[in-house]
C-alpha atoms as a PDB file:
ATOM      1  CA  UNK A   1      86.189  29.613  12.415  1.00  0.00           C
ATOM      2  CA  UNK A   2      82.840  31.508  12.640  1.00  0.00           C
ATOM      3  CA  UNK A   3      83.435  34.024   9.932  1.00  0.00           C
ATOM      4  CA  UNK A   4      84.770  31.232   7.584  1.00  0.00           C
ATOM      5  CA  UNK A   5      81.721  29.364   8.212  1.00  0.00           C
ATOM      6  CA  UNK A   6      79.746  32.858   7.985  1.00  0.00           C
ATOM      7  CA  UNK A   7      81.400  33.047   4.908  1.00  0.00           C
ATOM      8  CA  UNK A   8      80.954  29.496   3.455  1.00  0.00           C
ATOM      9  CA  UNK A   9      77.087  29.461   4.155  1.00  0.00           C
ATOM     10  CA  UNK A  10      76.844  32.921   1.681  1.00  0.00           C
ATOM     11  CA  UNK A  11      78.460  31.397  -0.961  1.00  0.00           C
ATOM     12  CA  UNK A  12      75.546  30.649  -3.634  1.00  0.00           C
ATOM     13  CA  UNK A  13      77.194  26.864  -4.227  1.00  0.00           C
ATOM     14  CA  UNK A  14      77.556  25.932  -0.800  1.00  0.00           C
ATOM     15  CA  UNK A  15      73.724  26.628  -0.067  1.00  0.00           C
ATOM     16  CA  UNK A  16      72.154  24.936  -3.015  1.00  0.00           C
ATOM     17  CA  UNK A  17      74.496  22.158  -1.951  1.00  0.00           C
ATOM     18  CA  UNK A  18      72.636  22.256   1.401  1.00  0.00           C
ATOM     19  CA  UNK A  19      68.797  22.938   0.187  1.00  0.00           C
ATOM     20  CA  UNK A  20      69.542  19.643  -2.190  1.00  0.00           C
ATOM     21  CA  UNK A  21      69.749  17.746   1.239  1.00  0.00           C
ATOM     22  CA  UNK A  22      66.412  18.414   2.256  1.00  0.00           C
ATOM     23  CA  UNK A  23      64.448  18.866  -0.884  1.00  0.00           C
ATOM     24  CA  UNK A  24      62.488  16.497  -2.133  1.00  0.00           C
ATOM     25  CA  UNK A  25      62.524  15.483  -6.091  1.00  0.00           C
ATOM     26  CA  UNK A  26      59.729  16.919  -8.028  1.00  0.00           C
ATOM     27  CA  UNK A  27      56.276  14.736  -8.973  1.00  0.00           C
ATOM     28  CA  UNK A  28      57.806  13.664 -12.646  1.00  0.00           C
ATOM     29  CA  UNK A  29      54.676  11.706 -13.848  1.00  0.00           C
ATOM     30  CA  UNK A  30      51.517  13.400 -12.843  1.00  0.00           C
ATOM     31  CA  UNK A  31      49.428  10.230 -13.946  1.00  0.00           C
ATOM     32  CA  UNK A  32      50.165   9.237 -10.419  1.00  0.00           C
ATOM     33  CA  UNK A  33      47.769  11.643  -9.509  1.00  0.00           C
ATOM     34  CA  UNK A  34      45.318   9.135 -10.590  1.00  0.00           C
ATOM     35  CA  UNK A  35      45.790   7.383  -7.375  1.00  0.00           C
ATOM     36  CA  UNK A  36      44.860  10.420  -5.252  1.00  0.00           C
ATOM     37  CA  UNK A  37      41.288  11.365  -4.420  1.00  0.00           C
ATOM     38  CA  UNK A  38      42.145  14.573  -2.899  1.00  0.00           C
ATOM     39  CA  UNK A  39      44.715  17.449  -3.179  1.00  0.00           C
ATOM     40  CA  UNK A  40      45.910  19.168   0.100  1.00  0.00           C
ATOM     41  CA  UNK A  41      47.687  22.233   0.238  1.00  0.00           C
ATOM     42  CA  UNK A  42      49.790  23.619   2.795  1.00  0.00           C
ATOM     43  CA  UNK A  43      50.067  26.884   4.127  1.00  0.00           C
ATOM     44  CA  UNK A  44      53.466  28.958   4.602  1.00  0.00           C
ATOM     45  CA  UNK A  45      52.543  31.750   6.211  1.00  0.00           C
ATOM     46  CA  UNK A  46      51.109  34.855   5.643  1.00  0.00           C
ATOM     47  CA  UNK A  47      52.038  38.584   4.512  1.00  0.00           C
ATOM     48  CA  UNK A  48      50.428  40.968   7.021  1.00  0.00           C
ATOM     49  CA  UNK A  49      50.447  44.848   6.232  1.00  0.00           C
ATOM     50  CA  UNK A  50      49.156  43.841   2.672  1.00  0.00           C
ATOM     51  CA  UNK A  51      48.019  47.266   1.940  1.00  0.00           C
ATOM     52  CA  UNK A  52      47.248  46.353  -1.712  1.00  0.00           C
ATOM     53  CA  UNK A  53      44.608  44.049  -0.351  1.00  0.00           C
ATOM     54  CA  UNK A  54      41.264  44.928   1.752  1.00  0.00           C
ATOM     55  CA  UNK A  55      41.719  42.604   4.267  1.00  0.00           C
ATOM     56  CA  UNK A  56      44.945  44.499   4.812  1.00  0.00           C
ATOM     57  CA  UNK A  57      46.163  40.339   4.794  1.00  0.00           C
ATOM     58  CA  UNK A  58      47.228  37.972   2.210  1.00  0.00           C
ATOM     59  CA  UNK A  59      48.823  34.566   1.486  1.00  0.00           C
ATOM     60  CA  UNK A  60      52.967  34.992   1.690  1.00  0.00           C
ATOM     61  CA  UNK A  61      54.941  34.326  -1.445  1.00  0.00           C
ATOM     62  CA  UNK A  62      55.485  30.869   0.021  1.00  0.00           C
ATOM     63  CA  UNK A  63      51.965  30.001   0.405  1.00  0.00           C
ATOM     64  CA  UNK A  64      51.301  31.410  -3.154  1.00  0.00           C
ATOM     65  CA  UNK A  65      53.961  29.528  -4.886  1.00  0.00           C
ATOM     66  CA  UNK A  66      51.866  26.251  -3.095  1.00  0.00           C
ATOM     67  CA  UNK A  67      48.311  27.623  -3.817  1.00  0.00           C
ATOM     68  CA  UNK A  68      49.454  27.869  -7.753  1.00  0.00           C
ATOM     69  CA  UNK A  69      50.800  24.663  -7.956  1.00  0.00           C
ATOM     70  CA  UNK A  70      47.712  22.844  -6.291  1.00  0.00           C
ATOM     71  CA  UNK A  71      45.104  24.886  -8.518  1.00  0.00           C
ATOM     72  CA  UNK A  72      47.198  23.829 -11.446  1.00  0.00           C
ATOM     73  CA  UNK A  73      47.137  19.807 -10.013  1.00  0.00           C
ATOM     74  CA  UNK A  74      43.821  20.505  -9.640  1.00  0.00           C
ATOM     75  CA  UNK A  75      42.784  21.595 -12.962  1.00  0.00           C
ATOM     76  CA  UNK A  76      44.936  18.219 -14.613  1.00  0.00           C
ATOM     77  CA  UNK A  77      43.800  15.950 -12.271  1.00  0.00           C
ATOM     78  CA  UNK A  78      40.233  17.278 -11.180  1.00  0.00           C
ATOM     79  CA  UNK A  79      40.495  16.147  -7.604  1.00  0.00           C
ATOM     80  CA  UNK A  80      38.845  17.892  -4.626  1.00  0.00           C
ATOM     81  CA  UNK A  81      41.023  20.002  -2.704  1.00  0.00           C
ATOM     82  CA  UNK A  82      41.721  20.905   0.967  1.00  0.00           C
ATOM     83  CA  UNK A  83      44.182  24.042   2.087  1.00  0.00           C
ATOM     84  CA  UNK A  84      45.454  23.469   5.361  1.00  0.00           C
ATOM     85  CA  UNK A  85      47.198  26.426   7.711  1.00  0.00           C
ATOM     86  CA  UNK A  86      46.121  28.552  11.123  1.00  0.00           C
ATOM     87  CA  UNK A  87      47.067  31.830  12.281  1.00  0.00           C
ATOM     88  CA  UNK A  88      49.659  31.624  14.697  1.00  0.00           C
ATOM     89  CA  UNK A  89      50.345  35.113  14.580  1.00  0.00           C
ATOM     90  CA  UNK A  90      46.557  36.060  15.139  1.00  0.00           C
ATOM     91  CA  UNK A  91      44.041  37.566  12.102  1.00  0.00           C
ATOM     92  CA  UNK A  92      42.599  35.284  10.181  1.00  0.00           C
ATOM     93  CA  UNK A  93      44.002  31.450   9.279  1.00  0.00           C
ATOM     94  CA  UNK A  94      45.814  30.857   6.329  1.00  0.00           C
ATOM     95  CA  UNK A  95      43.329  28.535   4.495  1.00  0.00           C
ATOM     96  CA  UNK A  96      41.308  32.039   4.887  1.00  0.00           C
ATOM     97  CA  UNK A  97      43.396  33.235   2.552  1.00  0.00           C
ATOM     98  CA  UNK A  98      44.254  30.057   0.541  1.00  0.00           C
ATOM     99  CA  UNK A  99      40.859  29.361  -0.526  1.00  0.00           C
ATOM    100  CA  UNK A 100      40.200  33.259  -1.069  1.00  0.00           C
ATOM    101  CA  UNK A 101      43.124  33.178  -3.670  1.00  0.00           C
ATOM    102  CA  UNK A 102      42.193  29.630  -5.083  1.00  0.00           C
ATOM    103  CA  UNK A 103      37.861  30.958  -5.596  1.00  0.00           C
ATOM    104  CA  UNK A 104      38.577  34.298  -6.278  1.00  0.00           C
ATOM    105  CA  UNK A 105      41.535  34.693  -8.478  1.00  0.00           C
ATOM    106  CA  UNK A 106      42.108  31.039 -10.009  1.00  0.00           C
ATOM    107  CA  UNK A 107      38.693  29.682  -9.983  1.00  0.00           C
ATOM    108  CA  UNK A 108      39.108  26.717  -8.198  1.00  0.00           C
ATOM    109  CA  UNK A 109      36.703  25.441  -5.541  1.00  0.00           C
ATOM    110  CA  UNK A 110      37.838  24.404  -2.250  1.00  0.00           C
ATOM    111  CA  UNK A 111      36.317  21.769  -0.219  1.00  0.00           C
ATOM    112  CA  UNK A 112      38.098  21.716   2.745  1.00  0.00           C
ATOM    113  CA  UNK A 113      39.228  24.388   4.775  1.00  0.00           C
ATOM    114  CA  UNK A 114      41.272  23.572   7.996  1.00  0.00           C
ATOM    115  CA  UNK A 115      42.282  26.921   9.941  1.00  0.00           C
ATOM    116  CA  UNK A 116      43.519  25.866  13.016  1.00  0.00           C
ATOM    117  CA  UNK A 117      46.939  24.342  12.940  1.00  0.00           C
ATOM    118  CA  UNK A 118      49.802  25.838  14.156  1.00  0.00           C
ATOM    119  CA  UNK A 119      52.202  23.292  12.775  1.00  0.00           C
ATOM    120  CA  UNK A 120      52.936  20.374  10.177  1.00  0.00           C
ATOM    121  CA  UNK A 121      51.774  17.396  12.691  1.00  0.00           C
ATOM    122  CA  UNK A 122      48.768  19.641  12.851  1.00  0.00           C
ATOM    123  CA  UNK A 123      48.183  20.118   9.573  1.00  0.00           C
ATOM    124  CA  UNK A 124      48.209  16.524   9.464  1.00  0.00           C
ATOM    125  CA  UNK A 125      45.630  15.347  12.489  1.00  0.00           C
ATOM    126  CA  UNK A 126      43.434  17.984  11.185  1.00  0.00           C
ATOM    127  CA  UNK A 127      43.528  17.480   7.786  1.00  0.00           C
ATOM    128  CA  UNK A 128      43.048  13.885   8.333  1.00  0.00           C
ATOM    129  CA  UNK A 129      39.651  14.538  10.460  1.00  0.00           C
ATOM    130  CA  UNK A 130      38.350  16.600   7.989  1.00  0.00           C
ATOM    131  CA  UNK A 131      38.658  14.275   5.143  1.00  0.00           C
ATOM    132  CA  UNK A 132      36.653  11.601   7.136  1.00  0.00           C
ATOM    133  CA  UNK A 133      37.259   7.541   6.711  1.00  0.00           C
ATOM    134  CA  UNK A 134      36.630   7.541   2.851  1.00  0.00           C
ATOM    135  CA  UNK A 135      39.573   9.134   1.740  1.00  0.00           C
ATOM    136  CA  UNK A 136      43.180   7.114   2.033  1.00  0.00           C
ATOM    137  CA  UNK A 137      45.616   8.753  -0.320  1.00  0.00           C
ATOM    138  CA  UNK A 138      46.251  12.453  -1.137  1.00  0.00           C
ATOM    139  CA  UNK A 139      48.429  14.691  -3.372  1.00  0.00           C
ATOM    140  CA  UNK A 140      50.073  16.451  -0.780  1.00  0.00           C
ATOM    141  CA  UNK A 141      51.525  20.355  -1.765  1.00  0.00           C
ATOM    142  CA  UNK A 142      54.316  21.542  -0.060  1.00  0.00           C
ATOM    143  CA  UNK A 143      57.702  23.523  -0.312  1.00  0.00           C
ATOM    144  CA  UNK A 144      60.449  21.206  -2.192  1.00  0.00           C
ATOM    145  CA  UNK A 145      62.277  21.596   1.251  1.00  0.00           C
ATOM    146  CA  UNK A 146      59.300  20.789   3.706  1.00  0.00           C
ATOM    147  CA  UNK A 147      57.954  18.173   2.155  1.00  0.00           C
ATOM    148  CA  UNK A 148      59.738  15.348   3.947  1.00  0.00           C
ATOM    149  CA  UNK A 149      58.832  15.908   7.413  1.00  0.00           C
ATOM    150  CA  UNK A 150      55.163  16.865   5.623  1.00  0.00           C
ATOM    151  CA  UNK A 151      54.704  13.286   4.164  1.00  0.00           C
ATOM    152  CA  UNK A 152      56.244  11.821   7.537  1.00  0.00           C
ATOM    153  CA  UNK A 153      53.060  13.524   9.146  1.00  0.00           C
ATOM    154  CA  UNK A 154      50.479  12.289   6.767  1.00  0.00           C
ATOM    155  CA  UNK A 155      51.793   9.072   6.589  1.00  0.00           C
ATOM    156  CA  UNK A 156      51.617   8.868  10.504  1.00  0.00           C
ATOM    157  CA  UNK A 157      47.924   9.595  10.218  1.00  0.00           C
ATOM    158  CA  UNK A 158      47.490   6.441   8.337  1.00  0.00           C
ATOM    159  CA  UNK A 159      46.913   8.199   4.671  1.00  0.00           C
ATOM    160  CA  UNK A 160      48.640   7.157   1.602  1.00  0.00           C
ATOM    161  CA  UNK A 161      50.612  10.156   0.388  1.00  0.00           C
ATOM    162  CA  UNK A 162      51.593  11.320  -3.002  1.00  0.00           C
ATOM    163  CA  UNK A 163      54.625  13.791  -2.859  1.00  0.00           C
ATOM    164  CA  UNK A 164      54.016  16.765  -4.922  1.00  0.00           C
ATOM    165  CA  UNK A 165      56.647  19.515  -3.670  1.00  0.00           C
ATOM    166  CA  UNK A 166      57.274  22.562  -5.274  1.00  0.00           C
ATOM    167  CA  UNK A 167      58.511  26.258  -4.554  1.00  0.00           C
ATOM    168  CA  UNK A 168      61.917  24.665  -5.242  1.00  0.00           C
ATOM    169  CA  UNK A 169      65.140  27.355  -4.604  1.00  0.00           C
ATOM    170  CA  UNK A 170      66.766  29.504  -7.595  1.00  0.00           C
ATOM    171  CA  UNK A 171      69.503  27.615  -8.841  1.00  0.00           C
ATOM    172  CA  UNK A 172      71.580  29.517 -11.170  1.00  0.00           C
ATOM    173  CA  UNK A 173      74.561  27.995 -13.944  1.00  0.00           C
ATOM    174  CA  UNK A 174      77.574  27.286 -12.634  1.00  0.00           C
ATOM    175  CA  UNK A 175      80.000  30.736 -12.597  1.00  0.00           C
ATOM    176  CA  UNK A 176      82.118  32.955 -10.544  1.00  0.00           C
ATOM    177  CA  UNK A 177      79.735  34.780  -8.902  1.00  0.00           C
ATOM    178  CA  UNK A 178      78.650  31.482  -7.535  1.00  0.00           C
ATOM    179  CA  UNK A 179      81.513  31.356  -5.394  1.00  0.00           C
ATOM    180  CA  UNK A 180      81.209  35.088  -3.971  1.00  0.00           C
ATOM    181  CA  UNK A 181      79.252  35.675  -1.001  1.00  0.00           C
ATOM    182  CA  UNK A 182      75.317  36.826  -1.145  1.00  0.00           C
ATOM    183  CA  UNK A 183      72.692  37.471   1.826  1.00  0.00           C
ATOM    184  CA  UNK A 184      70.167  35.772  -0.110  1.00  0.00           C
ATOM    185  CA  UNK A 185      72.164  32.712   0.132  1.00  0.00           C
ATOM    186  CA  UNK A 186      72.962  32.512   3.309  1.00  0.00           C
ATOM    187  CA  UNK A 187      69.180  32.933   4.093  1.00  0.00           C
ATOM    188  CA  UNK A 188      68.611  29.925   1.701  1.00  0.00           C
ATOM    189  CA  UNK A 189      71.276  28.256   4.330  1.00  0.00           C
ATOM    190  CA  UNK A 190      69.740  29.418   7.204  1.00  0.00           C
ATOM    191  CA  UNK A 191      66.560  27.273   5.764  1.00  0.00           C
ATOM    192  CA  UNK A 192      68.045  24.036   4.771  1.00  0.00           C
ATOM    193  CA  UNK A 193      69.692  23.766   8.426  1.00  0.00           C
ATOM    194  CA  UNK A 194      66.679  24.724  10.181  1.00  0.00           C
ATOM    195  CA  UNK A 195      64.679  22.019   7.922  1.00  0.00           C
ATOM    196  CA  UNK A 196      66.977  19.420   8.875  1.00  0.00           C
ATOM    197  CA  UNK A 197      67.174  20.533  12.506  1.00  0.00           C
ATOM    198  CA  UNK A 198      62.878  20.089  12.229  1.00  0.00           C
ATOM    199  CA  UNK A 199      62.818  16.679  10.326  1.00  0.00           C
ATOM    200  CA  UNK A 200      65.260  15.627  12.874  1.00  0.00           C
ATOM    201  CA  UNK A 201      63.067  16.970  16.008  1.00  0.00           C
ATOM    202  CA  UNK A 202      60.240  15.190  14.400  1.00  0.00           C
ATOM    203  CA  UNK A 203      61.910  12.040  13.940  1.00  0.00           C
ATOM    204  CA  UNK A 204      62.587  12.025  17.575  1.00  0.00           C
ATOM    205  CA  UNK A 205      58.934  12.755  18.533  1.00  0.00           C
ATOM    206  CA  UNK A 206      57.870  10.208  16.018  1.00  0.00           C
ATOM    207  CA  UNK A 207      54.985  12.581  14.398  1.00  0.00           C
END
């Protein structure tokens, strides 16, 4: 029974099956942006032994994948923006890096910077404290996948939230080589169940 379900969570099918549980749908009219009065990014983590880079530090291709999509949100909807993400792991936080990649390389200013959560309720208290009394609904930027236990957090700090997920999985046209088994899907399986193993955990702490 373990190597069939070893087996079933590599097929390609069977984990964009999964990921499709947990992801939330894309933001398909960005007018509602016009609602917002701030963008807030999330962090993923970071890439550490980032030779190519000074700091020897950098943004993960998570946290990228969310950085781009907020600058371009950004640039459409010309909202302030806040990056949100510690450093769990020690260095510096990941809004550090966030709002280095967001000046530096996209040239978009960054308002906020909140660099010391260690998790998505986190993210949310802080973020909320930071944006002060005068700001009640966000674009919130997140991972397709993460995005529903994000809102759940915002929402639970009283702000209105705009969904605006992104980083969505690879999902390839139907074929054969669908059904044969790959270590890049089971990792993509190994990240829907742990997703729905967190929203659930949250649920039951009500954050």
């Amino acid at each position: 029974m373990a190597i069939i379900l070893f087996w079933l969570l590599s097929l390609p099918i069977v984990a964009a099956q999964l990921m499709g549980l947990v992801e939330t749908p894309a933001l398909k009219d960005p007018a509602q942006l016009a609602q917002s009065q701030a963008i807030v990014i999330l962090g993923g983590g970071k890439r550490f032994a980032a030779y190519d880079v000074l700091e020897q530090e950098t943004v993960n291709n998570v946290t990228l994948a969310r950085v781009r999509y907020g600058a371009r949100l950004a640039r459409a909807a010309h909202l302030p923006i806040l990056v949100s993400g510690g450093a769990p792991l020690g260095g510096a936080s990941e809004a550090h890096y966030m709002k280095q990649v967001l000046e530096r390389d996209m040239g978009i200013s960054v308002t906020w910077l909140e660099g010391g959560s260690v998790d998505t309720a986190d993210n949310a208290r802080m973020s909320k404290a930071l944006l002060g009394s005068k700001i009640h609904t966000i674009a919130l930027v997140t991972s397709a996948d993460h995005m529903a236990r994000a809102k759940r957090s915002f929402e639970k700090q009283g702000l209105t939230v705009i969904a605006a997920p992104t980083d969505f999985i690879n999902r390839e046209p139907i074929s054969p080589t669908q059904f044969l088994p790959r270590a890049s899907a089971l990792l993509t399986s190994s990240t829907a169940l742990r997703e729905g193993l967190g929203q659930l955990w949250y649920m039951l702490r009500n954050q």
